[in-house]
PDB file of N, CA and C in Angstrom:
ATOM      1  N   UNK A   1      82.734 106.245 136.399  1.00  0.00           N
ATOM      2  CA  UNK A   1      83.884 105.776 135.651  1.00  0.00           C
ATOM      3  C   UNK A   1      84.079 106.593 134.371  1.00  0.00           C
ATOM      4  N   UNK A   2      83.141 106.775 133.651  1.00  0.00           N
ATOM      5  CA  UNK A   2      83.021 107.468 131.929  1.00  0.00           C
ATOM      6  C   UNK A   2      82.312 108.884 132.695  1.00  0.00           C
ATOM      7  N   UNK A   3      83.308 109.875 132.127  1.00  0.00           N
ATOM      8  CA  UNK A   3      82.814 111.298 132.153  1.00  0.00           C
ATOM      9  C   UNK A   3      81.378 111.420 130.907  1.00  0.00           C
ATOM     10  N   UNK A   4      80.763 112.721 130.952  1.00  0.00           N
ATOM     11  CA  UNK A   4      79.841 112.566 129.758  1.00  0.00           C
ATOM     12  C   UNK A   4      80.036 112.785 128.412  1.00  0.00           C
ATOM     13  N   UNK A   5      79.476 112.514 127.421  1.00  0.00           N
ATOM     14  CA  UNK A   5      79.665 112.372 126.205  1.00  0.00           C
ATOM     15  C   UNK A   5      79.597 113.608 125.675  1.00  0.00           C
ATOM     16  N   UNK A   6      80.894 114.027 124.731  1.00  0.00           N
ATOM     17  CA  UNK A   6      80.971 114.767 124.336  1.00  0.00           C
ATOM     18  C   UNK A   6      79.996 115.096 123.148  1.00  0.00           C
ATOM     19  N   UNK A   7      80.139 114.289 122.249  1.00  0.00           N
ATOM     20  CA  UNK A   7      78.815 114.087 121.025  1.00  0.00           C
ATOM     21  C   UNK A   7      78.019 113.158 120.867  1.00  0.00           C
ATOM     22  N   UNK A   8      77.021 112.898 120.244  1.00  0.00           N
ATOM     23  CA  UNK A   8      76.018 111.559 120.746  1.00  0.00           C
ATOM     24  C   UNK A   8      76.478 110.973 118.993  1.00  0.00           C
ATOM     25  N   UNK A   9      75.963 109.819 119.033  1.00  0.00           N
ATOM     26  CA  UNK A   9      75.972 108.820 118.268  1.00  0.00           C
ATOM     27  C   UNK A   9      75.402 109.482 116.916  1.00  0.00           C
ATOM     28  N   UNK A  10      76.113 109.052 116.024  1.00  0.00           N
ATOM     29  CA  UNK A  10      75.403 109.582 114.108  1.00  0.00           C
ATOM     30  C   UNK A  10      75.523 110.557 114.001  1.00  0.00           C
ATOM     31  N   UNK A  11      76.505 111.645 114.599  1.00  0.00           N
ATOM     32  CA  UNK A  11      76.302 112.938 114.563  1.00  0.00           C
ATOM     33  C   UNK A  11      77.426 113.318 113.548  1.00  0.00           C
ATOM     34  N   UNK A  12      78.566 112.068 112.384  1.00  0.00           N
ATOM     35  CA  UNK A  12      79.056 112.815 111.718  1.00  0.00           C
ATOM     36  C   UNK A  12      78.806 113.432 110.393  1.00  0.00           C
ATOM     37  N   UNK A  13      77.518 113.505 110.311  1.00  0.00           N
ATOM     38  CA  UNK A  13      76.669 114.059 108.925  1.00  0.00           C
ATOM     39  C   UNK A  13      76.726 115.771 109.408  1.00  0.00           C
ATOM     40  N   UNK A  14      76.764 115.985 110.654  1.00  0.00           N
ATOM     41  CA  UNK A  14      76.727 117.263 111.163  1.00  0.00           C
ATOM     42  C   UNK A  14      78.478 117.791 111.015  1.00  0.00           C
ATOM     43  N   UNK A  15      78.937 116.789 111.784  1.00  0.00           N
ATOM     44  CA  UNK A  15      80.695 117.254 111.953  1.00  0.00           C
ATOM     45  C   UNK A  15      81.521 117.038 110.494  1.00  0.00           C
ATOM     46  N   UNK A  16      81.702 118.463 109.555  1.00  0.00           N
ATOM     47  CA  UNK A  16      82.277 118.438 108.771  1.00  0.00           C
ATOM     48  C   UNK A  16      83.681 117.764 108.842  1.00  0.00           C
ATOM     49  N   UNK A  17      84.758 117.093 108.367  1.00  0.00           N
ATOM     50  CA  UNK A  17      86.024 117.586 107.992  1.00  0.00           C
ATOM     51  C   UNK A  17      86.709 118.521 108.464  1.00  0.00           C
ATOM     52  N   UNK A  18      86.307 119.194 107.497  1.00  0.00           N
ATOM     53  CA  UNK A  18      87.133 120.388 107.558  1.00  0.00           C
ATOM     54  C   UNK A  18      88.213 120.594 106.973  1.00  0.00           C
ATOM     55  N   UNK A  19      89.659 120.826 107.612  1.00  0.00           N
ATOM     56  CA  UNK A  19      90.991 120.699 107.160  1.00  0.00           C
ATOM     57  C   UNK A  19      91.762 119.814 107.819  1.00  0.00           C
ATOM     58  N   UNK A  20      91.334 118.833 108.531  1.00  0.00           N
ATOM     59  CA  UNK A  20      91.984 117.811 109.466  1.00  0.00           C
ATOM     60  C   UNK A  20      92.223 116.687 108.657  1.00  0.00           C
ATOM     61  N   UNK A  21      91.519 116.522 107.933  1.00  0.00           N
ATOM     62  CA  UNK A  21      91.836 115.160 107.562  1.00  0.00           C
ATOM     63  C   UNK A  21      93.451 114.658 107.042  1.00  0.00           C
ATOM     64  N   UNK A  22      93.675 113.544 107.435  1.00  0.00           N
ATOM     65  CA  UNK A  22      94.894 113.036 107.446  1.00  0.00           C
ATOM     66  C   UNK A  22      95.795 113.177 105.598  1.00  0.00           C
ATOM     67  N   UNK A  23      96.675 112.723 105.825  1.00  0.00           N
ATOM     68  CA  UNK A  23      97.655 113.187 104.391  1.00  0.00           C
ATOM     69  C   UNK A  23      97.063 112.754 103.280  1.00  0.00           C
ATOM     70  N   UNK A  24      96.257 111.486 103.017  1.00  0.00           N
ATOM     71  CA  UNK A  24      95.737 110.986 102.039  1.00  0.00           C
ATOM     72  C   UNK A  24      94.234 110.809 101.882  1.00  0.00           C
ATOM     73  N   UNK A  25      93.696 110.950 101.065  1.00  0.00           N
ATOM     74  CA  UNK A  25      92.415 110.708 100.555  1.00  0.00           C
ATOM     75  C   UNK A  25      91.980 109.874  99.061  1.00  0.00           C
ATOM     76  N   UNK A  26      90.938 109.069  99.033  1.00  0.00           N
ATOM     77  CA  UNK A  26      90.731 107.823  98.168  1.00  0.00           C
ATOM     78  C   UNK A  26      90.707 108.912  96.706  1.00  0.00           C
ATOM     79  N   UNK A  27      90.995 107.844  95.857  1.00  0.00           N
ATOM     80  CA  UNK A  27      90.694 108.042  94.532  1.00  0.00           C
ATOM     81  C   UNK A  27      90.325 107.083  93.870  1.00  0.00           C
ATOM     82  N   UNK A  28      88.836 107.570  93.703  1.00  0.00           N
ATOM     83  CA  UNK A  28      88.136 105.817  92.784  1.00  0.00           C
ATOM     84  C   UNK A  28      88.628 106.306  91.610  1.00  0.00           C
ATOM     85  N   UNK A  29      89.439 105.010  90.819  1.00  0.00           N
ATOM     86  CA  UNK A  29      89.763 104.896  89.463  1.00  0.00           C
ATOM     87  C   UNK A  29      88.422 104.760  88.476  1.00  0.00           C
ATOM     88  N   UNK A  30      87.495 104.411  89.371  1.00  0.00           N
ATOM     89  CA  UNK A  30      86.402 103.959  88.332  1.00  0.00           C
ATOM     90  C   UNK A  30      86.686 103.101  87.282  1.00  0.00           C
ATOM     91  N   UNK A  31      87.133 102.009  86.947  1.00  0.00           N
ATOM     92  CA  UNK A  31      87.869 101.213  85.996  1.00  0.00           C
ATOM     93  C   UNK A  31      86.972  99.717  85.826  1.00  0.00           C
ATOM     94  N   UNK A  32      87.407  99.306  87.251  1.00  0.00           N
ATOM     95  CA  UNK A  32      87.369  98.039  87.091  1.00  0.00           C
ATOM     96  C   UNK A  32      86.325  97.714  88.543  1.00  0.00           C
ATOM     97  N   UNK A  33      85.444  98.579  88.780  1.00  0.00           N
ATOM     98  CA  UNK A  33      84.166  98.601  89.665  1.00  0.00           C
ATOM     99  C   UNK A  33      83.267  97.623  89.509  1.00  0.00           C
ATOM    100  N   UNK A  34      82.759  96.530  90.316  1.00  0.00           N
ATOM    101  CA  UNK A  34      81.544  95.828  90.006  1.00  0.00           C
ATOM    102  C   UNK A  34      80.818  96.024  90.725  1.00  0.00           C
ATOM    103  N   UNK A  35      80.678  97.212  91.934  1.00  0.00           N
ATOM    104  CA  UNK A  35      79.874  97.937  92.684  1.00  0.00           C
ATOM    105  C   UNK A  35      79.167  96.551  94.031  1.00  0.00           C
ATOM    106  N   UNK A  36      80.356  96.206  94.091  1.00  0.00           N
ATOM    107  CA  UNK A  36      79.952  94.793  95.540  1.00  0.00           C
ATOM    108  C   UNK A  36      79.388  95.919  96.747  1.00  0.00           C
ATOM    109  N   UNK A  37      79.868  97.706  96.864  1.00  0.00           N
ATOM    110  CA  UNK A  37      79.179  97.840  97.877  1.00  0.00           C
ATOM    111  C   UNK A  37      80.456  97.989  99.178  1.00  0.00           C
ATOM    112  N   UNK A  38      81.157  97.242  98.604  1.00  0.00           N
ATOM    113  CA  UNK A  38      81.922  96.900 100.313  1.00  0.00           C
ATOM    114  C   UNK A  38      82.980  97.953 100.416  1.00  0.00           C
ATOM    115  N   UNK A  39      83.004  99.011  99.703  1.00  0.00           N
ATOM    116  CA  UNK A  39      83.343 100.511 100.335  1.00  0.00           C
ATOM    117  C   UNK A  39      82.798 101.123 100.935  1.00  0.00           C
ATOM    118  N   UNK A  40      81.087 101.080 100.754  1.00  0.00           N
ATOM    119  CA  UNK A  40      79.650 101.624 101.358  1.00  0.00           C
ATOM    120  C   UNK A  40      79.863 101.507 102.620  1.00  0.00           C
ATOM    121  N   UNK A  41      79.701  99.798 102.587  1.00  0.00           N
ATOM    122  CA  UNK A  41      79.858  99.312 103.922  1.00  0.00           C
ATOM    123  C   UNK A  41      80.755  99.713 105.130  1.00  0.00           C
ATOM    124  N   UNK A  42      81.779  99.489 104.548  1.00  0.00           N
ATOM    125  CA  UNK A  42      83.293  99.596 105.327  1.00  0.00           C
ATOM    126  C   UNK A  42      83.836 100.989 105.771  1.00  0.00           C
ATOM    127  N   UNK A  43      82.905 102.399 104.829  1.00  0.00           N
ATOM    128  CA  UNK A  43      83.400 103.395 105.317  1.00  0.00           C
ATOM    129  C   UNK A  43      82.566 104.031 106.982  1.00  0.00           C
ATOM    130  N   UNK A  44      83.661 104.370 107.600  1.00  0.00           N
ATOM    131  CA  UNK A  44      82.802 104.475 109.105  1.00  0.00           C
ATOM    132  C   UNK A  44      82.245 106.419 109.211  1.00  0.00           C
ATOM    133  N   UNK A  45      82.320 107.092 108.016  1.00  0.00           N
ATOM    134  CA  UNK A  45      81.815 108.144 108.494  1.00  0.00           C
ATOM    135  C   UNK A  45      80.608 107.720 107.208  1.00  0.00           C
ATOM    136  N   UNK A  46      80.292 106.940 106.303  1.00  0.00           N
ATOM    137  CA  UNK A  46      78.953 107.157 105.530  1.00  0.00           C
ATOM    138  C   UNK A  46      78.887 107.688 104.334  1.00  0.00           C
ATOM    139  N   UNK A  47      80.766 108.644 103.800  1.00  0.00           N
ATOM    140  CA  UNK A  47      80.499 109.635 103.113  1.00  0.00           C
ATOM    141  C   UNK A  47      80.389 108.808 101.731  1.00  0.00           C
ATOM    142  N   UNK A  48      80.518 107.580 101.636  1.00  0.00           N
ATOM    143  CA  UNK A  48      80.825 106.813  99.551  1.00  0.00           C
ATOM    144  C   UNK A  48      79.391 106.776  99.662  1.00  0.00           C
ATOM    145  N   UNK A  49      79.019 107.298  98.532  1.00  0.00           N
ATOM    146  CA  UNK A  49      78.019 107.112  97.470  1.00  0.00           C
ATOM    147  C   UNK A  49      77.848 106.701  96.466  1.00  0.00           C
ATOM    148  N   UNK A  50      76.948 106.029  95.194  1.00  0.00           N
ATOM    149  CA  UNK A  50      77.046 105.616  94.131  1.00  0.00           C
ATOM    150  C   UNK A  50      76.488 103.886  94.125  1.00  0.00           C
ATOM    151  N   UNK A  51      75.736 103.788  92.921  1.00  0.00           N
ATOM    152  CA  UNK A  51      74.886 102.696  92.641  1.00  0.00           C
ATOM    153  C   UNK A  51      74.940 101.903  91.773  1.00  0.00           C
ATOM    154  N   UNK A  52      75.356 102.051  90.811  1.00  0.00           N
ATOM    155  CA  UNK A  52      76.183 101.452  89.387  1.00  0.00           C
ATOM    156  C   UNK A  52      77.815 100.985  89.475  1.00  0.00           C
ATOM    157  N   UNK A  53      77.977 100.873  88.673  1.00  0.00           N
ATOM    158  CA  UNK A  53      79.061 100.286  88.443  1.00  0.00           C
ATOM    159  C   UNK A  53      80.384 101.229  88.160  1.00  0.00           C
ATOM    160  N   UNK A  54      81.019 102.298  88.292  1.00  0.00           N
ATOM    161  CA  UNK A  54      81.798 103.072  88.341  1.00  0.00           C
ATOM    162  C   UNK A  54      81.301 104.019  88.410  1.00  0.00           C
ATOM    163  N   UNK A  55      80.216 104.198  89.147  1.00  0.00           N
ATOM    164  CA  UNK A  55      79.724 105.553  89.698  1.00  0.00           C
ATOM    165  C   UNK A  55      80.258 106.077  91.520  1.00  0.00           C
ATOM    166  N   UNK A  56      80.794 105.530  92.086  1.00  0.00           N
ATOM    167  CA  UNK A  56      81.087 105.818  93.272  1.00  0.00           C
ATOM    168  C   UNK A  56      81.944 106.643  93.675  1.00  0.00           C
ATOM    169  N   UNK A  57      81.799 107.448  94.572  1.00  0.00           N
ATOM    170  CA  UNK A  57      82.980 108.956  95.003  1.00  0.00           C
ATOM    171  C   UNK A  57      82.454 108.671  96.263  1.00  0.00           C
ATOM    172  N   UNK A  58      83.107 109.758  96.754  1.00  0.00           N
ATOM    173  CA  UNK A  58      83.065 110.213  98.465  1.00  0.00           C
ATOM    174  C   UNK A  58      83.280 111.727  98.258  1.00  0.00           C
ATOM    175  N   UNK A  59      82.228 112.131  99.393  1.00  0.00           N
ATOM    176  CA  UNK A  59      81.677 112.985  99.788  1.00  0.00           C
ATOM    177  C   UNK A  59      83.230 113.774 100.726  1.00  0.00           C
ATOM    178  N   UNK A  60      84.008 114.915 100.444  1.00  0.00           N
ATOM    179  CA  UNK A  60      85.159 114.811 100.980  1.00  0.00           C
ATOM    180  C   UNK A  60      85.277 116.007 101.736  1.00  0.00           C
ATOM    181  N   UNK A  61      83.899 116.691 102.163  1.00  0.00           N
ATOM    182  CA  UNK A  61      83.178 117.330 103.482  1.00  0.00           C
ATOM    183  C   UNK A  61      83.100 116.312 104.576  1.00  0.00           C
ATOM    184  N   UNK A  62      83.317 115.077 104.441  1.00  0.00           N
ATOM    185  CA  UNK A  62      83.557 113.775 105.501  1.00  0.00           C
ATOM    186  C   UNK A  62      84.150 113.365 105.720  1.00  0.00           C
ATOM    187  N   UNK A  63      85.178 112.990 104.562  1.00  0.00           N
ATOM    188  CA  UNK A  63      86.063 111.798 104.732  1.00  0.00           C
ATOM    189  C   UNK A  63      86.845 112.338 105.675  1.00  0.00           C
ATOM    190  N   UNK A  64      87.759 111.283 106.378  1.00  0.00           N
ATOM    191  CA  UNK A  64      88.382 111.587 107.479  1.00  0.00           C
ATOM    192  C   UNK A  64      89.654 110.682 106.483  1.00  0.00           C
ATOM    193  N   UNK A  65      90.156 110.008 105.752  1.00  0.00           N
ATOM    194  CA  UNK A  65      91.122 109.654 105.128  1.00  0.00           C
ATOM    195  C   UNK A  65      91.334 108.745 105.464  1.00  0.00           C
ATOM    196  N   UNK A  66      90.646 107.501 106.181  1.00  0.00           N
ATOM    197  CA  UNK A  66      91.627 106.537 106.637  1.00  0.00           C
ATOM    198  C   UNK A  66      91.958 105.123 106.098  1.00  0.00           C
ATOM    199  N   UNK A  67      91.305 105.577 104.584  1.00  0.00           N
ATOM    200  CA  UNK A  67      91.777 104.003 104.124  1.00  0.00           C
ATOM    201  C   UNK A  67      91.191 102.671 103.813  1.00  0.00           C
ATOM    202  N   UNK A  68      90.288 102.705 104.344  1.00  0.00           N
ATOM    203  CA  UNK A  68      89.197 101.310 104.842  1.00  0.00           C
ATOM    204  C   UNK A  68      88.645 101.070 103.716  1.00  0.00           C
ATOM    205  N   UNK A  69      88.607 101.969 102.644  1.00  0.00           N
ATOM    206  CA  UNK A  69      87.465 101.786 101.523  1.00  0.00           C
ATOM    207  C   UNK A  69      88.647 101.145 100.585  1.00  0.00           C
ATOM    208  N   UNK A  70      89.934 101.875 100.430  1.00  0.00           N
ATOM    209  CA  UNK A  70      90.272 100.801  99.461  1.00  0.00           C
ATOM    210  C   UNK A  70      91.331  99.567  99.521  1.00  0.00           C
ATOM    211  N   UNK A  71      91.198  99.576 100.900  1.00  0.00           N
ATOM    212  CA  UNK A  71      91.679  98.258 101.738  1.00  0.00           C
ATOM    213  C   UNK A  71      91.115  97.388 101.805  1.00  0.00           C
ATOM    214  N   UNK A  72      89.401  97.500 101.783  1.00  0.00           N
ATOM    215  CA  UNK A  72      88.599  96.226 100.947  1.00  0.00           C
ATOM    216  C   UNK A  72      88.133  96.423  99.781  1.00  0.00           C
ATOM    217  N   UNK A  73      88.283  97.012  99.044  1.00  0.00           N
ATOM    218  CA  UNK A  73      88.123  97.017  97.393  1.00  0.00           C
ATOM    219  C   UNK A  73      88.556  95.686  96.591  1.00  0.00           C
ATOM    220  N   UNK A  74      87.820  94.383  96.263  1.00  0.00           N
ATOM    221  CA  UNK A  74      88.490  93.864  95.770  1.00  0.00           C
ATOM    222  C   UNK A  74      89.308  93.269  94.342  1.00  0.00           C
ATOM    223  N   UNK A  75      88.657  94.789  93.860  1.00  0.00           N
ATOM    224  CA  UNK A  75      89.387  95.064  92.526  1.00  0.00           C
ATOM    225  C   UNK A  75      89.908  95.948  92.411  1.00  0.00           C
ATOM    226  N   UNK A  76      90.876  96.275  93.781  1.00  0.00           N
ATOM    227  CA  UNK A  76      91.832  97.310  93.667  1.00  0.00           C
ATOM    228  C   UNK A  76      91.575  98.653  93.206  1.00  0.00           C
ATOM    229  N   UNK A  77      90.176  99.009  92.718  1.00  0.00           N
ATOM    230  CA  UNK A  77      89.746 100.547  92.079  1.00  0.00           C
ATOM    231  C   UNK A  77      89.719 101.646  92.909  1.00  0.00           C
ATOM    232  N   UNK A  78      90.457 101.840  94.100  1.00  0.00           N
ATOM    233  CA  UNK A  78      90.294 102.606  94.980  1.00  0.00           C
ATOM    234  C   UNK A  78      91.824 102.719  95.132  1.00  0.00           C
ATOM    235  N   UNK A  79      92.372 103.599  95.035  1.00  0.00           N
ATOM    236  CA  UNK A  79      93.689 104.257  95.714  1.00  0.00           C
ATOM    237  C   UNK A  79      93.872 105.173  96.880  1.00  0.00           C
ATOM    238  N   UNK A  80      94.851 105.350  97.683  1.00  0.00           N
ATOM    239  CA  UNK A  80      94.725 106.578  98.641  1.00  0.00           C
ATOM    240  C   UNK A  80      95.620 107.247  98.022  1.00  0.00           C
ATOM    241  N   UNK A  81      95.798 108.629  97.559  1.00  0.00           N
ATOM    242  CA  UNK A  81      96.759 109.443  97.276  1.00  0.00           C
ATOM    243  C   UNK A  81      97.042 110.563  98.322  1.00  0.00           C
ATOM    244  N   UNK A  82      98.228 111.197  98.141  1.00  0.00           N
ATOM    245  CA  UNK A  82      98.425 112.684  98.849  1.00  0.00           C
ATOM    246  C   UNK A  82      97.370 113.369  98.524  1.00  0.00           C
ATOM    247  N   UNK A  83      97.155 114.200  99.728  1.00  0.00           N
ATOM    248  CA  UNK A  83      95.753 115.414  99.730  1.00  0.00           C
ATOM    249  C   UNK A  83      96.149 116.422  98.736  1.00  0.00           C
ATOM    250  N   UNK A  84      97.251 116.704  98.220  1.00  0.00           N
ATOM    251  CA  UNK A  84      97.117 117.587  97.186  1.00  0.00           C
ATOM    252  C   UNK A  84      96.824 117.217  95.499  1.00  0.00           C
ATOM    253  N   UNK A  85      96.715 115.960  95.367  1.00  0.00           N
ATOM    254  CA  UNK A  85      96.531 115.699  93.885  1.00  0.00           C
ATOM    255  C   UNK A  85      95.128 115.541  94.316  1.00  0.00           C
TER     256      UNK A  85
END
């Protein structure tokens, strides 16, 4: 039924980006951070980092753009902007 797998599981620490990623990418305001984490969580390639309280970025050799991080942000400190700002 399923042909074989093209890549195996956890392998996007290996698979850069690149230039694909979609029109927008996050911008932590760093403002109003209480570091709940639930960008960590919620991002599906791994790339947010940061441990304190307005210390968090993403790694943007990963990101794939899609949003998730500041769609549960629940102090709004996460924006998606156009890839060129």
């Amino acid at each position: 039924m399923f042909g074989p797998l093209i890549s195996k599981p956890s392998t996007s620490k290996a698979n850069k980006t690149g230039s694909w990623r979609v029109e927008h990418k996050p911008k932590f305001l760093k403002k109003d951070c209480i570091a709940c984490k639930m960008c960590v969580l919620i991002c599906p390639e791994a790339c947010i980092t940061g441990e304190a309280k307005n210390t968090y970025d993403y790694d943007s050799n990963f990101c794939k753009g899609c949003g998730n991080c500041a769609a549960v942000c629940p102090k709004k400190d996460i924006l998606m902007v156009k890839e060129e700002e």
